[in-house]
N, C-alpha and C. Protein backbone atom coordinates (compact mmCIF):
# COMPACT_ATOMS: atom_id res chain seq x y z
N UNK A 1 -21.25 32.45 -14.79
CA UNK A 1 -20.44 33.14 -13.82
C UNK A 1 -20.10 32.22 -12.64
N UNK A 2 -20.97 31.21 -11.93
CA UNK A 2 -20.36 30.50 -10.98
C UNK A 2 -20.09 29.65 -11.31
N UNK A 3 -19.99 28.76 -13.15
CA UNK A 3 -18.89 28.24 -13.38
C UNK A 3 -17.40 28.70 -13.03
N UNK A 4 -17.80 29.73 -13.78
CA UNK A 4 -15.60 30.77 -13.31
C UNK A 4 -15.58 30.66 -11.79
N UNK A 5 -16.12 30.70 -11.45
CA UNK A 5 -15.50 30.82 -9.30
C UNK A 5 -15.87 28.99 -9.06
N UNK A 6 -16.67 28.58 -9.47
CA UNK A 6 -16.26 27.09 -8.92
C UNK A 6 -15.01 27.13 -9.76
N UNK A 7 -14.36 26.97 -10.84
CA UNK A 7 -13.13 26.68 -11.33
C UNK A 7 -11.86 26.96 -10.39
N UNK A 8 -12.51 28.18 -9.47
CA UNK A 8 -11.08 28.30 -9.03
C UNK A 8 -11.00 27.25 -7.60
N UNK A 9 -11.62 26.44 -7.16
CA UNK A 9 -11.99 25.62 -6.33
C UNK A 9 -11.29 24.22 -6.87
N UNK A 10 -10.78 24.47 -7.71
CA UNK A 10 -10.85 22.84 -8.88
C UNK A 10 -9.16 22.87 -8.52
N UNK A 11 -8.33 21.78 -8.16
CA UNK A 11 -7.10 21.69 -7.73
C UNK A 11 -6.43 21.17 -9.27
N UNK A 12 -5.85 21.64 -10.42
CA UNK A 12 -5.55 21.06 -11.30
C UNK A 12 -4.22 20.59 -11.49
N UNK A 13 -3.52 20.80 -10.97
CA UNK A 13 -2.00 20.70 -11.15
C UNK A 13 -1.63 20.24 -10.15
N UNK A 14 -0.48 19.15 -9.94
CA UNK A 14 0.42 19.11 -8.97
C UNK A 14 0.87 20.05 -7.78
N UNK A 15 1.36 20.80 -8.36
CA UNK A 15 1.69 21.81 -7.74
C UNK A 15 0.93 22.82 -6.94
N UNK A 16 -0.58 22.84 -7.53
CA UNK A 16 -1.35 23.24 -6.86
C UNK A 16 -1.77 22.62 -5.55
N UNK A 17 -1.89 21.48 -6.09
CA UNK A 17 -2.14 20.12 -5.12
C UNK A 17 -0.91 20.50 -3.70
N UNK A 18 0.58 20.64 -3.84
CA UNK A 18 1.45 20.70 -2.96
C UNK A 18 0.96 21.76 -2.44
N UNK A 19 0.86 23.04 -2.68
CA UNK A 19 1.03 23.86 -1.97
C UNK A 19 -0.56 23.96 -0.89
N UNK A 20 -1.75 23.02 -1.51
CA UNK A 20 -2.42 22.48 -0.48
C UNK A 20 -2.20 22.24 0.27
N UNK A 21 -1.44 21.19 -0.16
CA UNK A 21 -1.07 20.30 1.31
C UNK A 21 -0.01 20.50 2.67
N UNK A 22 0.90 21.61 1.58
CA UNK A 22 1.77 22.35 2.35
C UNK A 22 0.91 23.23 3.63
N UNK A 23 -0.48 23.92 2.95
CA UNK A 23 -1.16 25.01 4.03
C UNK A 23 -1.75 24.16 5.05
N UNK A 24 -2.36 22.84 4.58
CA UNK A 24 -2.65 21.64 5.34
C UNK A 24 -1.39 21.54 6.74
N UNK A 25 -0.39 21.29 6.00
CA UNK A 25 0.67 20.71 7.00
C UNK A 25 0.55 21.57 7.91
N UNK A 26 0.45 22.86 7.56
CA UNK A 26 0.92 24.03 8.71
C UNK A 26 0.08 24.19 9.71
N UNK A 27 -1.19 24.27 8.99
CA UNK A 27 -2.12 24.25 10.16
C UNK A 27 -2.15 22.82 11.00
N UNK A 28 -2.25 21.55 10.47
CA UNK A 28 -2.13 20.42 11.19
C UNK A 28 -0.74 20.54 12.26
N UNK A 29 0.10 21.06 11.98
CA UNK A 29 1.51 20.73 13.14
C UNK A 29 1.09 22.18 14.11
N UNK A 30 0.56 23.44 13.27
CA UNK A 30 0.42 24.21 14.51
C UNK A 30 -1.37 23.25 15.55
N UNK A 31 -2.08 22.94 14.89
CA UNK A 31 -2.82 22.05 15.92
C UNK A 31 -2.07 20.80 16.67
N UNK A 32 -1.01 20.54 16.43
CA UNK A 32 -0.63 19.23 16.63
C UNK A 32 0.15 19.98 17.94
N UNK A 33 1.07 21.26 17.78
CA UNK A 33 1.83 21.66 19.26
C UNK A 33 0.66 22.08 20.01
N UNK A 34 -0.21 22.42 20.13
CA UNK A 34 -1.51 23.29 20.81
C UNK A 34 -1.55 21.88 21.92
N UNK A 35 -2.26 20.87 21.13
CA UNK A 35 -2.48 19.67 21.44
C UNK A 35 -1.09 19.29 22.40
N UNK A 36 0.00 19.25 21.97
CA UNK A 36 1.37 18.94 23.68
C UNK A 36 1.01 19.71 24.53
N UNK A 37 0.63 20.94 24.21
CA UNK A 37 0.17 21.99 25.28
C UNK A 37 -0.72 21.52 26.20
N UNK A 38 -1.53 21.35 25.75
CA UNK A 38 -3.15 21.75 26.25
C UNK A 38 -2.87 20.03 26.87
N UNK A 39 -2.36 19.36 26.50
CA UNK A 39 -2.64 17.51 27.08
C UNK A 39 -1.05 17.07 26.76
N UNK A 40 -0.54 17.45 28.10
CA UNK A 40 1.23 17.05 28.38
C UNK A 40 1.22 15.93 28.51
N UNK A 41 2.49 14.89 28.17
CA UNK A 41 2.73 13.67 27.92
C UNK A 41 2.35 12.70 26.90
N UNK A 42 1.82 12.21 26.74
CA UNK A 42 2.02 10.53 25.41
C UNK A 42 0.33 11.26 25.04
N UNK A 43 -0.37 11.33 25.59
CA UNK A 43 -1.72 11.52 24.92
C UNK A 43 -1.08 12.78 23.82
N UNK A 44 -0.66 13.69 24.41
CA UNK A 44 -0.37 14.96 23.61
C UNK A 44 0.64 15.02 22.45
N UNK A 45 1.63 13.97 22.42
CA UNK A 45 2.43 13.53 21.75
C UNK A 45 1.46 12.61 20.43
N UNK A 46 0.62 11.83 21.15
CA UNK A 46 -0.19 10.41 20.16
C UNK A 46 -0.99 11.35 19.17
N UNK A 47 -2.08 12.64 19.61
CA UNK A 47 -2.51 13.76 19.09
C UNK A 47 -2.00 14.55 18.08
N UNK A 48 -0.45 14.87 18.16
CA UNK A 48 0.35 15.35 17.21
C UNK A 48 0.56 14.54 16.21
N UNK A 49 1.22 13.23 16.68
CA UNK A 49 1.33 12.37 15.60
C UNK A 49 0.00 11.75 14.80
N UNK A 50 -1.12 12.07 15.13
CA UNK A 50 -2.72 12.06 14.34
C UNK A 50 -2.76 13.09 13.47
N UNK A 51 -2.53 14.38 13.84
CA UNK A 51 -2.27 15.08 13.19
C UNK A 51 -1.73 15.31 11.83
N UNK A 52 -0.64 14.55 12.11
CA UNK A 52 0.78 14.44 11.03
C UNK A 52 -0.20 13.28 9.90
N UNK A 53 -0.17 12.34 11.24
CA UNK A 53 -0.81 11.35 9.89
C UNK A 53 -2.03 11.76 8.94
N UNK A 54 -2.82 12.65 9.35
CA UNK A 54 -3.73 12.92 9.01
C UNK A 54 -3.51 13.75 7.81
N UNK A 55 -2.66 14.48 7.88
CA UNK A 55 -1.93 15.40 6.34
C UNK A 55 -1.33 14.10 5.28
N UNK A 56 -0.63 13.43 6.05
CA UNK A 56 -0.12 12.13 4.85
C UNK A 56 -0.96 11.18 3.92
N UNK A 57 -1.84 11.24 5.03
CA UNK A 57 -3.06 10.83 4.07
C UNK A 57 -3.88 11.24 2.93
N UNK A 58 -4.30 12.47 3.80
CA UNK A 58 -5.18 13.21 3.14
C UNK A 58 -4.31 13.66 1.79
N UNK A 59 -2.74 14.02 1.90
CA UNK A 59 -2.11 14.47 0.95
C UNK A 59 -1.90 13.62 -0.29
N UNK A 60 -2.05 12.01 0.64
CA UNK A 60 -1.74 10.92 -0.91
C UNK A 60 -2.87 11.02 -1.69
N UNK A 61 -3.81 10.85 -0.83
CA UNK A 61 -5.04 10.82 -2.06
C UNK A 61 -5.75 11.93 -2.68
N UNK A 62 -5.08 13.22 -2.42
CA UNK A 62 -5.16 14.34 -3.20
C UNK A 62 -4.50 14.00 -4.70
N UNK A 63 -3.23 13.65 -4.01
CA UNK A 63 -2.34 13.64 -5.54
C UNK A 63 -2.51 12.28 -6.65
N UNK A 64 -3.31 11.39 -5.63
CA UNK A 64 -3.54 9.99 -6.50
C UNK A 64 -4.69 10.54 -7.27
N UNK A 65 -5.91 11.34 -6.57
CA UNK A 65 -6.87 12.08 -7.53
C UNK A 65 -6.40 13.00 -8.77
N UNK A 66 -5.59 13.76 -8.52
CA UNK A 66 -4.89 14.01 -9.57
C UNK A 66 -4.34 13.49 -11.03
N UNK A 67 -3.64 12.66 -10.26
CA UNK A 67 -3.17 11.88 -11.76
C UNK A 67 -3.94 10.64 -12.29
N UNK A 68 -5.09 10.29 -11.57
CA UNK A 68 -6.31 9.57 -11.66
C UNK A 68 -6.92 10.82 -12.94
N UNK A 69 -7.12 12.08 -12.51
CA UNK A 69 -8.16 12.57 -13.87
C UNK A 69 -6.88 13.45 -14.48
N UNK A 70 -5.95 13.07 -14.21
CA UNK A 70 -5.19 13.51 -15.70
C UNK A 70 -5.33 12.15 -16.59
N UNK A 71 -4.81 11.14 -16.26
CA UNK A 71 -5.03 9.98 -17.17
C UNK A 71 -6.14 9.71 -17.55
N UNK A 72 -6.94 9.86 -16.94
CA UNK A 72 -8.72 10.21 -17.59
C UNK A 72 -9.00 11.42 -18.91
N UNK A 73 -8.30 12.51 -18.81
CA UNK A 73 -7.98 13.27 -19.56
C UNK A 73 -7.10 13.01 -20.90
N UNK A 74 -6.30 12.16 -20.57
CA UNK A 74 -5.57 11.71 -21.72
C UNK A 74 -6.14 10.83 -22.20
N UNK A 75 -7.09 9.69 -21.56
CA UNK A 75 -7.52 8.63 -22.36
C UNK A 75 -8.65 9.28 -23.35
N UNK A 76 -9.60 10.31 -22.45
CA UNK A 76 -10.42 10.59 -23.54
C UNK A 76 -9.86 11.80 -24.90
N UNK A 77 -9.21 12.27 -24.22
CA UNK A 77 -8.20 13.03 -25.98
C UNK A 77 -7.78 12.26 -26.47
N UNK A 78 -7.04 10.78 -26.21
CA UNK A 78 -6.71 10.12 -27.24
C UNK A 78 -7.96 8.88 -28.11
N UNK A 79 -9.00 8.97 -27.14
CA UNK A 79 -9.73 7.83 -28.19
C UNK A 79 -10.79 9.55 -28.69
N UNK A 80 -10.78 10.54 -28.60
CA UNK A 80 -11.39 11.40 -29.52
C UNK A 80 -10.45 11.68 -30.48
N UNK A 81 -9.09 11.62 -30.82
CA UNK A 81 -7.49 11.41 -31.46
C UNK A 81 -8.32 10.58 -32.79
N UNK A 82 -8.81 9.07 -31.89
CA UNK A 82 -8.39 8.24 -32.71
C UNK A 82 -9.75 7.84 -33.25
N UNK A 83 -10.98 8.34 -33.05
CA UNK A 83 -12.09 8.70 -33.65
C UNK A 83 -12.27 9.38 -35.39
N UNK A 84 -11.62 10.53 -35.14
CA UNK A 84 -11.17 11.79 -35.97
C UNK A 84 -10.70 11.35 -37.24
């Protein structure tokens, strides 16, 4: 049983992956205006743009993990392929 609920924790698809990163983005840019707010001028501006960067990042190497264990996935179906 907490195999099935960790599974749903498991990001498998692309697409799943985007719409991560999409909920990521939202919350990072609504912290990123808080931040102009709360600290007016270049600090509050430098904050936002941490922000931002901080989703670009985090978002590449979501999706590089991704197709990192899909090709892991394919290598081992194909040398169990070619076992058979």
């Amino acid at each position: 049983m907490l195999r099935k609920i960790g599974r749903l924790f498991v990001i498998k698809t692309r697409w799943e992956a985007y719409l991560i990163i999409y909920a990521l983005a939202l919350g990072a840019m609504t912290r990123g205006a808080h931040y102009t707010v709360q600290y007016p001028g270049l600090g509050g501006w430098l904050l936002f743009a941490a922000t931002a960067g901080a989703v670009f990042l985090g978002g590449a190497k979501i999706l590089d993990a991704i197709r990192y264990e899909q090709e892991k996935r394919e290598a081992e179906a194909a040398k169990e392929a070619g076992e058979s």
